[in-house]
PDB file of N, CA and C in Angstrom:
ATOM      1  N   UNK A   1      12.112  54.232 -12.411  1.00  0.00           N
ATOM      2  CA  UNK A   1      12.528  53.004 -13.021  1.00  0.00           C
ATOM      3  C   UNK A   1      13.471  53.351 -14.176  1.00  0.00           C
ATOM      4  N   UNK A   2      14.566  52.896 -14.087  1.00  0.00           N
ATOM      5  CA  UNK A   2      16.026  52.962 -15.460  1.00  0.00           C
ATOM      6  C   UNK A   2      15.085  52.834 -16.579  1.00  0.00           C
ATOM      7  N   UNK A   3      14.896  53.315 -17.585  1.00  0.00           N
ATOM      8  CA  UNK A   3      15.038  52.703 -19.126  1.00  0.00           C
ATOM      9  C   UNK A   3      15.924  52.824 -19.471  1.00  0.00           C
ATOM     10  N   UNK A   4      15.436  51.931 -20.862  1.00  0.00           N
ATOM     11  CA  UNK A   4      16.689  52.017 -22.157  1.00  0.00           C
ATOM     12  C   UNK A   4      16.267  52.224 -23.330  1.00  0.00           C
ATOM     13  N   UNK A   5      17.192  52.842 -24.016  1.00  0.00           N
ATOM     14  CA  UNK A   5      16.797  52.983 -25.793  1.00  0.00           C
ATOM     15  C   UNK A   5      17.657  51.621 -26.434  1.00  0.00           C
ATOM     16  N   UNK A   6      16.566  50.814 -26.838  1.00  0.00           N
ATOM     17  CA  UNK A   6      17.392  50.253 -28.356  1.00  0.00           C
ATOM     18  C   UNK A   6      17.374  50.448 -29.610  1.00  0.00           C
ATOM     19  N   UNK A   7      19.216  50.590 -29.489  1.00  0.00           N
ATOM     20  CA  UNK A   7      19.018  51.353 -31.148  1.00  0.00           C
ATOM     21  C   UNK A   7      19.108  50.375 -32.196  1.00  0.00           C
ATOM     22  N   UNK A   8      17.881  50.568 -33.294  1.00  0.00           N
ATOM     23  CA  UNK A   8      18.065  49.360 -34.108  1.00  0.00           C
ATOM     24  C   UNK A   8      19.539  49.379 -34.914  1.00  0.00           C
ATOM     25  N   UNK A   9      20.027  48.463 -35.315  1.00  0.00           N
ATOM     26  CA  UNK A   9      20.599  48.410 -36.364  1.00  0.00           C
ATOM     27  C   UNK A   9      20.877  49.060 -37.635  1.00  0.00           C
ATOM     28  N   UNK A  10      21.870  50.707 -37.785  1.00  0.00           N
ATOM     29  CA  UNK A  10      21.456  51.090 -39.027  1.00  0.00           C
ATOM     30  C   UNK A  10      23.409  51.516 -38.773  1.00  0.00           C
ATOM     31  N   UNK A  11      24.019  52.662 -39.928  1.00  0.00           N
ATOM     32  CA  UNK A  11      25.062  52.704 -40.181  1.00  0.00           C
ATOM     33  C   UNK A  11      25.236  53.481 -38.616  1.00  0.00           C
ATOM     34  N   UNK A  12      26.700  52.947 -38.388  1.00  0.00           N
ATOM     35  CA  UNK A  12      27.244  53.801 -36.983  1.00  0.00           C
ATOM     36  C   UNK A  12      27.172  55.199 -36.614  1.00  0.00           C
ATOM     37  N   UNK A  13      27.167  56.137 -37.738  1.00  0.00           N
ATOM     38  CA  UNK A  13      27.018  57.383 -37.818  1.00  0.00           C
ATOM     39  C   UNK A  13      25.165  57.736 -37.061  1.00  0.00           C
ATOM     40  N   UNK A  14      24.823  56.981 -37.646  1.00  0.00           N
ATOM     41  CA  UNK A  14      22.913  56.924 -37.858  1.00  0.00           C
ATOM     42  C   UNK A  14      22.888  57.056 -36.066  1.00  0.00           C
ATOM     43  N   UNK A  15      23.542  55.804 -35.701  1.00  0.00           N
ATOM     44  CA  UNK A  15      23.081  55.225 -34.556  1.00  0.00           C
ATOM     45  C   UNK A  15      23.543  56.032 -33.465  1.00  0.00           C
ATOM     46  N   UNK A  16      24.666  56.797 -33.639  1.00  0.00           N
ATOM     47  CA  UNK A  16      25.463  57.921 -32.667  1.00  0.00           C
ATOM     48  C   UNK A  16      24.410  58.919 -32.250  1.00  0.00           C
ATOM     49  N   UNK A  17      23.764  59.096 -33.833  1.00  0.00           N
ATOM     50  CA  UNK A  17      22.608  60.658 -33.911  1.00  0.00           C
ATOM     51  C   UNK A  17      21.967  60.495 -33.268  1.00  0.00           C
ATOM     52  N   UNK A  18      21.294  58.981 -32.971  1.00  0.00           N
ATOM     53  CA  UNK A  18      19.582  58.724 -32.023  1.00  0.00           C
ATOM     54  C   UNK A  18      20.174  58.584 -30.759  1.00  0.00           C
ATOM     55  N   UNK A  19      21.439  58.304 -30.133  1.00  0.00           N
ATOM     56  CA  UNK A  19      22.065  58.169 -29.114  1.00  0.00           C
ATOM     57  C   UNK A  19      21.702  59.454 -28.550  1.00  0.00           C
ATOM     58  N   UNK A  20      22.352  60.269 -29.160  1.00  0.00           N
ATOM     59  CA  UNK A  20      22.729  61.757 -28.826  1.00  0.00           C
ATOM     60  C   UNK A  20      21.002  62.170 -28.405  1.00  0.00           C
ATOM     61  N   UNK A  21      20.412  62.411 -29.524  1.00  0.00           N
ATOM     62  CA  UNK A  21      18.620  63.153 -29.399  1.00  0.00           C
ATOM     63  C   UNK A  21      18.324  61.955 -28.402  1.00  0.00           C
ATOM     64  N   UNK A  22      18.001  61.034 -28.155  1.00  0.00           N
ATOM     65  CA  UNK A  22      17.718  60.148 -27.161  1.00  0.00           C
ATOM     66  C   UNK A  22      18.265  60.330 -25.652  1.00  0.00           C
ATOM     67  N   UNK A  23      19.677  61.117 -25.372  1.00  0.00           N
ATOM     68  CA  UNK A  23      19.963  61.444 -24.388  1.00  0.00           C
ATOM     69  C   UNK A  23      19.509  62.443 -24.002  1.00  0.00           C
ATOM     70  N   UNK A  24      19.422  63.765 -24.783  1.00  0.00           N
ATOM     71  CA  UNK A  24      18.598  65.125 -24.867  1.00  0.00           C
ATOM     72  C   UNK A  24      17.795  64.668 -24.235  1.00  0.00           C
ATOM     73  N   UNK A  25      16.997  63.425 -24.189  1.00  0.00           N
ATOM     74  CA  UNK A  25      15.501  63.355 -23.603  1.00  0.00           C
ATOM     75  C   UNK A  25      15.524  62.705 -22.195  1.00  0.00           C
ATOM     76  N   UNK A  26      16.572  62.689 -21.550  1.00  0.00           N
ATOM     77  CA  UNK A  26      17.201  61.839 -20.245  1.00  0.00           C
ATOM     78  C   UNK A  26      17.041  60.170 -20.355  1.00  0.00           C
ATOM     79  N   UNK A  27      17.312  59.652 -21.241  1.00  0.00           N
ATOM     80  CA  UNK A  27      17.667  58.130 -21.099  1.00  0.00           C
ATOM     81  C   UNK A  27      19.421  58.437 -21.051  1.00  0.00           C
ATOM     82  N   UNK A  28      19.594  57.037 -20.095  1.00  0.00           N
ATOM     83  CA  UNK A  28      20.840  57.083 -19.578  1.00  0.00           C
ATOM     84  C   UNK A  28      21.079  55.633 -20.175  1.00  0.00           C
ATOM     85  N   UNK A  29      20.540  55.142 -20.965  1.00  0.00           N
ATOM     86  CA  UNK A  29      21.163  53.303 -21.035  1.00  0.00           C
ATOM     87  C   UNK A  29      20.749  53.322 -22.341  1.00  0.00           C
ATOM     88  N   UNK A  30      21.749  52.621 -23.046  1.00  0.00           N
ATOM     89  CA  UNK A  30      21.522  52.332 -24.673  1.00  0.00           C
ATOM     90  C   UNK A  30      21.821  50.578 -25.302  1.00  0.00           C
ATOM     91  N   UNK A  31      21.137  50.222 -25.300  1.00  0.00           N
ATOM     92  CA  UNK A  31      20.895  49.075 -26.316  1.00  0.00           C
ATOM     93  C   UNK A  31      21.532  49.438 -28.011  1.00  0.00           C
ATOM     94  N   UNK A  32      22.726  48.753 -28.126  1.00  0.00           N
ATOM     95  CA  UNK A  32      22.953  48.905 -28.857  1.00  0.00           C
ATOM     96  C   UNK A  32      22.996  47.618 -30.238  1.00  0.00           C
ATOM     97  N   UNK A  33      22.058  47.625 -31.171  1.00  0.00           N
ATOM     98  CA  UNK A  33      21.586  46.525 -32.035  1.00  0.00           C
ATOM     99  C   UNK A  33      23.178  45.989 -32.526  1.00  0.00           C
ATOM    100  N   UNK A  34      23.181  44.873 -33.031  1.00  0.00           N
ATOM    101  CA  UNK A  34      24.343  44.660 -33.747  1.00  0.00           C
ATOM    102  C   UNK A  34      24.170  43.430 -34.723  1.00  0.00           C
ATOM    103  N   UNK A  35      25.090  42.768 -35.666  1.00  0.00           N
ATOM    104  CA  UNK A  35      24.934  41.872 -36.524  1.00  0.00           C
ATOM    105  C   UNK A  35      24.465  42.167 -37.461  1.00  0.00           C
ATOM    106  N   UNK A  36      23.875  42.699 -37.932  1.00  0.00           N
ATOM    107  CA  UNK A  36      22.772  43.341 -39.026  1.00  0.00           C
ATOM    108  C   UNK A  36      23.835  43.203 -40.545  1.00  0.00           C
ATOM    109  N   UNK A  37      25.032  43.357 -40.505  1.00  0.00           N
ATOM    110  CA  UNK A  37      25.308  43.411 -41.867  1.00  0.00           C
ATOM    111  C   UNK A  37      26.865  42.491 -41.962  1.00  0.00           C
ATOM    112  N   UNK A  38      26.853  41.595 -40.757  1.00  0.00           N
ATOM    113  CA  UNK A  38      28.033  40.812 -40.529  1.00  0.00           C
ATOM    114  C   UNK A  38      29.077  40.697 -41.186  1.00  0.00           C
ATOM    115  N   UNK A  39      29.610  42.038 -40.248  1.00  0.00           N
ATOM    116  CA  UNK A  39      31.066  43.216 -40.394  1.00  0.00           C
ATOM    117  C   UNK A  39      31.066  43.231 -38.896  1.00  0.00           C
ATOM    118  N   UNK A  40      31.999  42.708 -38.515  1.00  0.00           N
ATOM    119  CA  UNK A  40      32.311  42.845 -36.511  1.00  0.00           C
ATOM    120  C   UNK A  40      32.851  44.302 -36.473  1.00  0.00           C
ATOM    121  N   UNK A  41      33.470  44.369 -37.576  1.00  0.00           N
ATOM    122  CA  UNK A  41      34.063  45.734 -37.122  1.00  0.00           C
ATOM    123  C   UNK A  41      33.132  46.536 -37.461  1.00  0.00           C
ATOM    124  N   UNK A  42      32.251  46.944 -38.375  1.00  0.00           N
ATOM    125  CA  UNK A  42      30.858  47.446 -38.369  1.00  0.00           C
ATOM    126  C   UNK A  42      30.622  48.103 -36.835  1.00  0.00           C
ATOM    127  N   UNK A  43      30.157  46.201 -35.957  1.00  0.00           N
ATOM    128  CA  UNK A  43      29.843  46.292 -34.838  1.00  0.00           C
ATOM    129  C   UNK A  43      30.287  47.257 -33.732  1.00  0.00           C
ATOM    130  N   UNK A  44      32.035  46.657 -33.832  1.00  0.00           N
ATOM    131  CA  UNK A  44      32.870  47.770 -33.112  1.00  0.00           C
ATOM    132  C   UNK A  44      32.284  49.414 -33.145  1.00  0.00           C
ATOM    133  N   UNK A  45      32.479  49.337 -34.274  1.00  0.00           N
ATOM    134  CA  UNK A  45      32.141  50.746 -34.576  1.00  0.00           C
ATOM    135  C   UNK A  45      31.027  51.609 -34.042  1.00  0.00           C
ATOM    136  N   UNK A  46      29.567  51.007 -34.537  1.00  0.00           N
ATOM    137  CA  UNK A  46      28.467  51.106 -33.820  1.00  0.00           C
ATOM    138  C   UNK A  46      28.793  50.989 -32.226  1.00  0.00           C
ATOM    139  N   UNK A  47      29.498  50.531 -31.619  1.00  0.00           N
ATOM    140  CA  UNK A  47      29.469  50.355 -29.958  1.00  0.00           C
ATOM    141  C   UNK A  47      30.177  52.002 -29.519  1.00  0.00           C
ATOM    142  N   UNK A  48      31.423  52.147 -30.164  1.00  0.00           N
ATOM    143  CA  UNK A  48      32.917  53.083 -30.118  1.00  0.00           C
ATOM    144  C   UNK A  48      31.783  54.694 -30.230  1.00  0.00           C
ATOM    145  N   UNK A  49      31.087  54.327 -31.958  1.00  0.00           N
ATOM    146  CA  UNK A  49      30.453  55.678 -31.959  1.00  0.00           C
ATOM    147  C   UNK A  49      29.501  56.099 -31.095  1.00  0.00           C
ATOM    148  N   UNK A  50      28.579  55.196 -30.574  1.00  0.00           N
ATOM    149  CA  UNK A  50      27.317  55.208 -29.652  1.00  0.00           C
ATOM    150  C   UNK A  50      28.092  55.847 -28.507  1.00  0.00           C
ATOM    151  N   UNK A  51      29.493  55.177 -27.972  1.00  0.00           N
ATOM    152  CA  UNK A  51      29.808  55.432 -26.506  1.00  0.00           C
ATOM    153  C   UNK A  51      30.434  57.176 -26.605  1.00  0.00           C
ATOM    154  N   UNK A  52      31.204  57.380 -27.176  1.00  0.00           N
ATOM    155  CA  UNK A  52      31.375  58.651 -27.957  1.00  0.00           C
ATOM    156  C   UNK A  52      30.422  59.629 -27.940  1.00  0.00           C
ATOM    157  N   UNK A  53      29.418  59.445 -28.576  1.00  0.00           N
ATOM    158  CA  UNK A  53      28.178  60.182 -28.437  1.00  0.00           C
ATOM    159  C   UNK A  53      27.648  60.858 -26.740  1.00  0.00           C
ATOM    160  N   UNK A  54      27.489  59.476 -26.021  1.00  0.00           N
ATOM    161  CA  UNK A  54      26.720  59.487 -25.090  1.00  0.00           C
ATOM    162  C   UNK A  54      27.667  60.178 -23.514  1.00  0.00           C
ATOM    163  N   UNK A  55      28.952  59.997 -24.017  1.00  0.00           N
ATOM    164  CA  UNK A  55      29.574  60.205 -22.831  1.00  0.00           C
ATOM    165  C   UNK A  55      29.992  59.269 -21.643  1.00  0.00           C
ATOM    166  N   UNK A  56      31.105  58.820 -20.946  1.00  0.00           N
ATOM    167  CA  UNK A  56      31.513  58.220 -19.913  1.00  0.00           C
ATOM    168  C   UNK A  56      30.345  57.565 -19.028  1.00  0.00           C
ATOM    169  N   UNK A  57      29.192  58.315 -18.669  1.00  0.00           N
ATOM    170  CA  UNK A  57      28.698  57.735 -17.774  1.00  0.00           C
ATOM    171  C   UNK A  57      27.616  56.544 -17.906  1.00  0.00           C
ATOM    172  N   UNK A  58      26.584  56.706 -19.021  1.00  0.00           N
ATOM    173  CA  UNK A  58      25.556  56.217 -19.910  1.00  0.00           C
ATOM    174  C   UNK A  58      26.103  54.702 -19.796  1.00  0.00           C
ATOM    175  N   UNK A  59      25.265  54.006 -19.679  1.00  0.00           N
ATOM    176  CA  UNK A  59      24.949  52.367 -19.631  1.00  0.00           C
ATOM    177  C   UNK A  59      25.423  51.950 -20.833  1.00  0.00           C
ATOM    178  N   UNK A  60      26.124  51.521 -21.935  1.00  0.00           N
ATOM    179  CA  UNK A  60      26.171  51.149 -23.505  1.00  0.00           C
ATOM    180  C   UNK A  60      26.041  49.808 -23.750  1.00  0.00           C
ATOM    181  N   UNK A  61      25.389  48.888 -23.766  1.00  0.00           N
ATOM    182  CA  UNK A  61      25.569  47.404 -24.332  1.00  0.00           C
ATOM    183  C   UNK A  61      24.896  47.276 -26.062  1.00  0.00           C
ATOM    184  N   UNK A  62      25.444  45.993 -26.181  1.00  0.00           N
ATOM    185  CA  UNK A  62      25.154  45.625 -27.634  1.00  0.00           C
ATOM    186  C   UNK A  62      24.782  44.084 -27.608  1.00  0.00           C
ATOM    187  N   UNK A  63      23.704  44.060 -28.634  1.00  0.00           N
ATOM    188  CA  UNK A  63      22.884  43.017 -28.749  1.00  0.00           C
ATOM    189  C   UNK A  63      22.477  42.551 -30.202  1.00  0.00           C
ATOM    190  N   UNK A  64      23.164  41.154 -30.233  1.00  0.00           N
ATOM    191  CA  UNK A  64      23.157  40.562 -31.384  1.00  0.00           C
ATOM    192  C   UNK A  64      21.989  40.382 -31.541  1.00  0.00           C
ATOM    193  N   UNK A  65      21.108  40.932 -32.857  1.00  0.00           N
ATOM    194  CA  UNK A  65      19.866  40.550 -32.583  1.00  0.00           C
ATOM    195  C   UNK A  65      19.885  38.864 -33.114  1.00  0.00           C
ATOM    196  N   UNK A  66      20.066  38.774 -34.011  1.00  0.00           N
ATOM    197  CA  UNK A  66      20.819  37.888 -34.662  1.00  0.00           C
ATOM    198  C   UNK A  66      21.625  36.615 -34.465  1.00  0.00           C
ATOM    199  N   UNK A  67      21.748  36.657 -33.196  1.00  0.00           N
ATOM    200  CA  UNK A  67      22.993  36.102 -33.116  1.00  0.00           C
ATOM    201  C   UNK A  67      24.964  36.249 -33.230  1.00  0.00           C
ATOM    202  N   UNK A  68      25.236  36.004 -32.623  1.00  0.00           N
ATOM    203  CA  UNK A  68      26.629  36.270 -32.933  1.00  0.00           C
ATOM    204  C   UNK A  68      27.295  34.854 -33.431  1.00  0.00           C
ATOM    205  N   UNK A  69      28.921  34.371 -33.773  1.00  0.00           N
ATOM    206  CA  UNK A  69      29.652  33.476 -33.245  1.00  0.00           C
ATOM    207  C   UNK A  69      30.066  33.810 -32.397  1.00  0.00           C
ATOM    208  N   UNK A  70      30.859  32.705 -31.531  1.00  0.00           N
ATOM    209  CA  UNK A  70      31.830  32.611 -30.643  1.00  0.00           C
ATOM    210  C   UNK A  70      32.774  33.779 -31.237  1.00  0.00           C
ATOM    211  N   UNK A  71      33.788  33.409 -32.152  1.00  0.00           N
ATOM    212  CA  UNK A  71      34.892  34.341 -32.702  1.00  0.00           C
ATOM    213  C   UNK A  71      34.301  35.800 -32.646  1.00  0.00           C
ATOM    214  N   UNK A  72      33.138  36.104 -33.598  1.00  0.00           N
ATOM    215  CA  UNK A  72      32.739  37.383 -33.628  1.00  0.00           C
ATOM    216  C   UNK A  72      32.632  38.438 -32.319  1.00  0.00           C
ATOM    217  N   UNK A  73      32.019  37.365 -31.417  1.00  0.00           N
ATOM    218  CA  UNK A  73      31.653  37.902 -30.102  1.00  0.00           C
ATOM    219  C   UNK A  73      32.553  38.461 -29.936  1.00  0.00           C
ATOM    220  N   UNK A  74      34.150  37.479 -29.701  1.00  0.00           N
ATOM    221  CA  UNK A  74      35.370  37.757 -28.912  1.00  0.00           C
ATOM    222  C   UNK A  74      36.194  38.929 -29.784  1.00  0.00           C
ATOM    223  N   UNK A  75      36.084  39.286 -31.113  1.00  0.00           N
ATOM    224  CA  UNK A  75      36.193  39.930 -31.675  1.00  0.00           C
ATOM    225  C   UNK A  75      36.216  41.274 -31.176  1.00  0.00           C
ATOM    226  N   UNK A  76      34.556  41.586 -31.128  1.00  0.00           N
ATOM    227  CA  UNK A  76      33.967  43.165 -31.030  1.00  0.00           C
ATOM    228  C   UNK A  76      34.235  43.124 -29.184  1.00  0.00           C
ATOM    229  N   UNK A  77      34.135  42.010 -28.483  1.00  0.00           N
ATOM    230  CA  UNK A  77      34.481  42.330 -26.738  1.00  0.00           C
ATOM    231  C   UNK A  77      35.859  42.889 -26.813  1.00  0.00           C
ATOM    232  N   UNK A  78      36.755  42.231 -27.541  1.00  0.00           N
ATOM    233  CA  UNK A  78      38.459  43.034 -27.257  1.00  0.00           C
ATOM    234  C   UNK A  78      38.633  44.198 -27.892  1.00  0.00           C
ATOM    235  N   UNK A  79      38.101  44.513 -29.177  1.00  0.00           N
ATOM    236  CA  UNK A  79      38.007  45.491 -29.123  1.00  0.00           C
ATOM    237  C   UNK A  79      37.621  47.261 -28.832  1.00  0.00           C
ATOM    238  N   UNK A  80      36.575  46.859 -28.419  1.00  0.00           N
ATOM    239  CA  UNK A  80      35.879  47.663 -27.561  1.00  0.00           C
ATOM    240  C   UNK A  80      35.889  47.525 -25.849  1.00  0.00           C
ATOM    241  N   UNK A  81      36.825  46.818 -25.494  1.00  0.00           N
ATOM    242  CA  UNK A  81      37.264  45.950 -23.668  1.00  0.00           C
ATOM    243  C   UNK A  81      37.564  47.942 -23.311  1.00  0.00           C
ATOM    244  N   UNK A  82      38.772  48.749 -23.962  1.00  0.00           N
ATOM    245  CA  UNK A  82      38.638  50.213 -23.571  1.00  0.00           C
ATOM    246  C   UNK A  82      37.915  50.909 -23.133  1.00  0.00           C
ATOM    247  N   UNK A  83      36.318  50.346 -23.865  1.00  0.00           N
ATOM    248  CA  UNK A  83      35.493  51.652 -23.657  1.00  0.00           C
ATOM    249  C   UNK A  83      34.420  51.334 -22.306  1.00  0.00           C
ATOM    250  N   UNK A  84      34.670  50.174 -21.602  1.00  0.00           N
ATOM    251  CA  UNK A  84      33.970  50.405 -20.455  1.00  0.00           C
ATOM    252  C   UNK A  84      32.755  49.876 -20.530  1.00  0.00           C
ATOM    253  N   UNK A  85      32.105  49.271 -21.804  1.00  0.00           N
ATOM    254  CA  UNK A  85      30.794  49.113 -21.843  1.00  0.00           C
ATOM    255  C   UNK A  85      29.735  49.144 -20.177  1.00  0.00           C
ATOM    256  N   UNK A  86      30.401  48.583 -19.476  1.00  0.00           N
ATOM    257  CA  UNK A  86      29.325  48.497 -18.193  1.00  0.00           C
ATOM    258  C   UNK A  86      29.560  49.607 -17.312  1.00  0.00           C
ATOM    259  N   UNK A  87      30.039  51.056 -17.729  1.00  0.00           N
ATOM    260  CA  UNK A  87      29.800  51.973 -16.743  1.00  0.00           C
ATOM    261  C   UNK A  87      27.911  52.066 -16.430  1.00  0.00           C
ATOM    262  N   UNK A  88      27.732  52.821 -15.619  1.00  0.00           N
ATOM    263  CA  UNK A  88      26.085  53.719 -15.415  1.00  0.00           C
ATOM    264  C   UNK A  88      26.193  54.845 -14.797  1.00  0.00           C
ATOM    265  N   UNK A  89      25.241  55.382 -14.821  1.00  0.00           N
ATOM    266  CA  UNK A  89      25.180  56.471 -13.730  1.00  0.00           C
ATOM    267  C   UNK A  89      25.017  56.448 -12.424  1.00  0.00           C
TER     268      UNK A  89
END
């Protein structure tokens, strides 16, 4: 059965690190928290560094815990539209 890690909400750097040791341990899918300090680009960031971390193949989504807006949403989706969010293994 797939799992996933969700990573809570902490600085993008933070969240790359548990990505990384979390893959070490064979999870392939990451939950990635977001909203927490409503900075989209924050968000971006947290998505960009997580995917970075984990490599091309790894599952990456992000989840407002919070809530998003409309704008915000469309925000962090175009910017991050590059990185593929819905690859898997």
């Amino acid at each position: 059965m797939p799992l996933y890690h969700s990573i809570t909400c902490v600085a993008p750097e933070e969240m790359a690190r548990i990505a990384r040791e979390v893959q070490a341990q064979g999870i392939a899918q990451f939950q990635v928290k977001l909203g927490a300090d409503d900075d989209w680009q924050a968000d971006v960031a947290r998505l960009r560094l997580v995917r970075e971390a984990v490599g091309d193949g790894p599952l990456v989504y992000g989840d407002w815990n919070c809530g998003a807006t409309r704008l915000e949403a469309t925000r962090v989706g175009r910017a991050v539209a590059h990185l593929d969010m819905s690859r898997s293994s």
